[in-house]
Protein backbone atom coordinates (compact mmCIF):
# COMPACT_ATOMS: atom_id res chain seq x y z
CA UNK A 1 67.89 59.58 14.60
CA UNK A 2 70.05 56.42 15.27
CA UNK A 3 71.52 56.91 18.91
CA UNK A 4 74.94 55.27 19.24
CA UNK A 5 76.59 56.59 22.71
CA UNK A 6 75.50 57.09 25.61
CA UNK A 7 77.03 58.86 28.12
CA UNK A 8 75.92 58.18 31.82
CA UNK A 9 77.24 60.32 34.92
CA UNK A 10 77.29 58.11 37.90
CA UNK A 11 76.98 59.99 41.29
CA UNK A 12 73.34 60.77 42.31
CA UNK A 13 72.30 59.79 38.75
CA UNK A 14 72.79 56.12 37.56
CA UNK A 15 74.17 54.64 40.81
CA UNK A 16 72.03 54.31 44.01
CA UNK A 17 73.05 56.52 47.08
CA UNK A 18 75.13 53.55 47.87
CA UNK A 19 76.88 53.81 45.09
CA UNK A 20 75.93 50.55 43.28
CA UNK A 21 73.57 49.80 40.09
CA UNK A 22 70.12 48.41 40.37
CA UNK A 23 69.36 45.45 38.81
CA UNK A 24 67.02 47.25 36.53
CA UNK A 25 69.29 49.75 35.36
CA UNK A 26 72.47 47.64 34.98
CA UNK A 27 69.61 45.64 32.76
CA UNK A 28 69.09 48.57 30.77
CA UNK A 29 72.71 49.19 30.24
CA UNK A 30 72.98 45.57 29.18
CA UNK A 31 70.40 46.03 26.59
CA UNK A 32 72.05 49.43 25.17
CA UNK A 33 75.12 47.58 24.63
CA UNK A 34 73.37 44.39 22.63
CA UNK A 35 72.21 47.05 20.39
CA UNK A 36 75.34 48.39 19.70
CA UNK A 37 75.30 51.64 21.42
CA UNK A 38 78.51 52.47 22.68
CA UNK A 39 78.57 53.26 26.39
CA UNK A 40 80.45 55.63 28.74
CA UNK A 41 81.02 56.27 32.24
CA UNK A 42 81.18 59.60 33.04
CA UNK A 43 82.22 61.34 36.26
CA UNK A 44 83.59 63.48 38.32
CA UNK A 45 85.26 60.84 39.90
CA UNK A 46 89.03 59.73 39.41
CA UNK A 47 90.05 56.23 37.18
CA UNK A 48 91.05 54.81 40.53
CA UNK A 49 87.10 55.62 42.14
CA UNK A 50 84.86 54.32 39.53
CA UNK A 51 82.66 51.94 40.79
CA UNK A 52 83.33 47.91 40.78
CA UNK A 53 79.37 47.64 39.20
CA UNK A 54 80.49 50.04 36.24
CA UNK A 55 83.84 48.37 35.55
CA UNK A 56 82.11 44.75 36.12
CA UNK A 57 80.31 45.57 32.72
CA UNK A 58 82.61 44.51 30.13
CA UNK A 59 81.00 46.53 27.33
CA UNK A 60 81.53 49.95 28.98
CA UNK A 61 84.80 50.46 27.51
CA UNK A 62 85.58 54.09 28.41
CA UNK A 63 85.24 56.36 31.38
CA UNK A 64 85.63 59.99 31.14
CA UNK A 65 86.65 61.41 34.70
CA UNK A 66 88.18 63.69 36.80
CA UNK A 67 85.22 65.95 35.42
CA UNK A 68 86.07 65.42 32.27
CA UNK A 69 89.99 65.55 32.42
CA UNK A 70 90.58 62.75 31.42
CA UNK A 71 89.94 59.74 29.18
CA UNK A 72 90.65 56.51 29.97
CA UNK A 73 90.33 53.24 28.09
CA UNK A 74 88.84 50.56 30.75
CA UNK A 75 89.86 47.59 29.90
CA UNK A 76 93.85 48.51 29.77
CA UNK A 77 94.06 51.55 31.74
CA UNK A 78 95.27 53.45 29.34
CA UNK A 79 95.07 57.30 29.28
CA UNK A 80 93.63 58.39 25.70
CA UNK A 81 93.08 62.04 26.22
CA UNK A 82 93.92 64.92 29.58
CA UNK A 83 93.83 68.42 30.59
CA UNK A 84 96.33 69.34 32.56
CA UNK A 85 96.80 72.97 34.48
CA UNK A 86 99.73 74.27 34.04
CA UNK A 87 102.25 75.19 36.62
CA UNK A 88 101.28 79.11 36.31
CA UNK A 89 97.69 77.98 36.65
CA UNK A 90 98.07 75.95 39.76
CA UNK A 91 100.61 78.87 41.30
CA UNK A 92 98.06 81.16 40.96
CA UNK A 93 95.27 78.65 42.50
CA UNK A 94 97.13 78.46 45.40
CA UNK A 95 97.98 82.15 45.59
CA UNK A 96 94.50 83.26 45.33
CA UNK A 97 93.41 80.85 48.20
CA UNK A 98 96.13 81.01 50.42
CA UNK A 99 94.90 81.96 53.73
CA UNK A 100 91.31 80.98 52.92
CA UNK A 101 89.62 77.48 53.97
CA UNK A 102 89.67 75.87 51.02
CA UNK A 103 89.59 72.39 49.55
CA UNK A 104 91.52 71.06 46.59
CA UNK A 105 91.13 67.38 44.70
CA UNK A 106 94.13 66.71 42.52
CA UNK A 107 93.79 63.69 39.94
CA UNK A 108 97.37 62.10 39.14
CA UNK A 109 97.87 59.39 36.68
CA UNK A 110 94.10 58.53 37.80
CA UNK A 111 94.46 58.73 41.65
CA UNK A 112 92.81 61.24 43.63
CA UNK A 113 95.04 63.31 46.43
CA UNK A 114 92.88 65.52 48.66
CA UNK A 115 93.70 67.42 52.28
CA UNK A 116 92.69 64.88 55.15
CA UNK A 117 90.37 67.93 56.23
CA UNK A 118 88.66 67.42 52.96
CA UNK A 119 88.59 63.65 53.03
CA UNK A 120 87.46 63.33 56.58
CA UNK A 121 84.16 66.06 56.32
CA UNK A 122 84.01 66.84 52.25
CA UNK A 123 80.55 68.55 53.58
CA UNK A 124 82.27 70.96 55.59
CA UNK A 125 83.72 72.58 52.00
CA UNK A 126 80.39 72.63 50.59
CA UNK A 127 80.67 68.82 49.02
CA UNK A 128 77.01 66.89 48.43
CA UNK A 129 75.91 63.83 50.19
């Protein structure tokens, strides 16, 4: 079987706890693109958050983020495919966890919004390192 995508997640996977490629693996991704495999950044990450080593390769030419919200086209910007809640769906969000501590992320036209609680200690809500 002929692979032709591949599909890497980014956060505690592909990039180093710092956040950036090794040379070895940005090597590898190199070589998967020579051959014609087509591939894609995928996180849970907004468009605005991806990673200057991802974006620097000019072969990956999509990045599906926001945990899989949304689809963007790299090179442009350019919003293929989304899932949006809907207003009912985020009213009742809110209802069910008013009054609790909770965290929210909302992704907007690619740009993250989060509480300054959240921001400041995203461990504190039970976020990974």
């Amino acid at each position: 079987m002929k692979i032709t995508c591949i599909a890497l997640d980014l956060d505690g996977t592909t990039l180093t706890p710092q956040g950036s490629l090794r040379g070895k693996t940005r090597e590898a991704i190199e070589k998967a693109l020579e051959a014609g495999i087509q591939v894609v950044a995928a996180s849970g990450r907004s468009l605005d958050s991806l990673p200057a080593d991802i974006l620097a390769i000019s072969g990956i030419q999509y990045g599906i983020t926001s945990n899989g919200a949304a689809v963007y086209r790299l090179s442009d910007r350019k919003c293929l495919k989304q899932c949006k809640l809907t207003k009912e769906s985020v009213r009742e969000i809110l209802k069910y966890t008013e009054g609790q501590e909770t965290a929210f992320e909302a992704f907007i036209e690619g740009k993250p919004y989060a509480q300054k609680e959240y921001v400041e200690d995203p461990v504190r809500f039970g976020a990974t390192q």
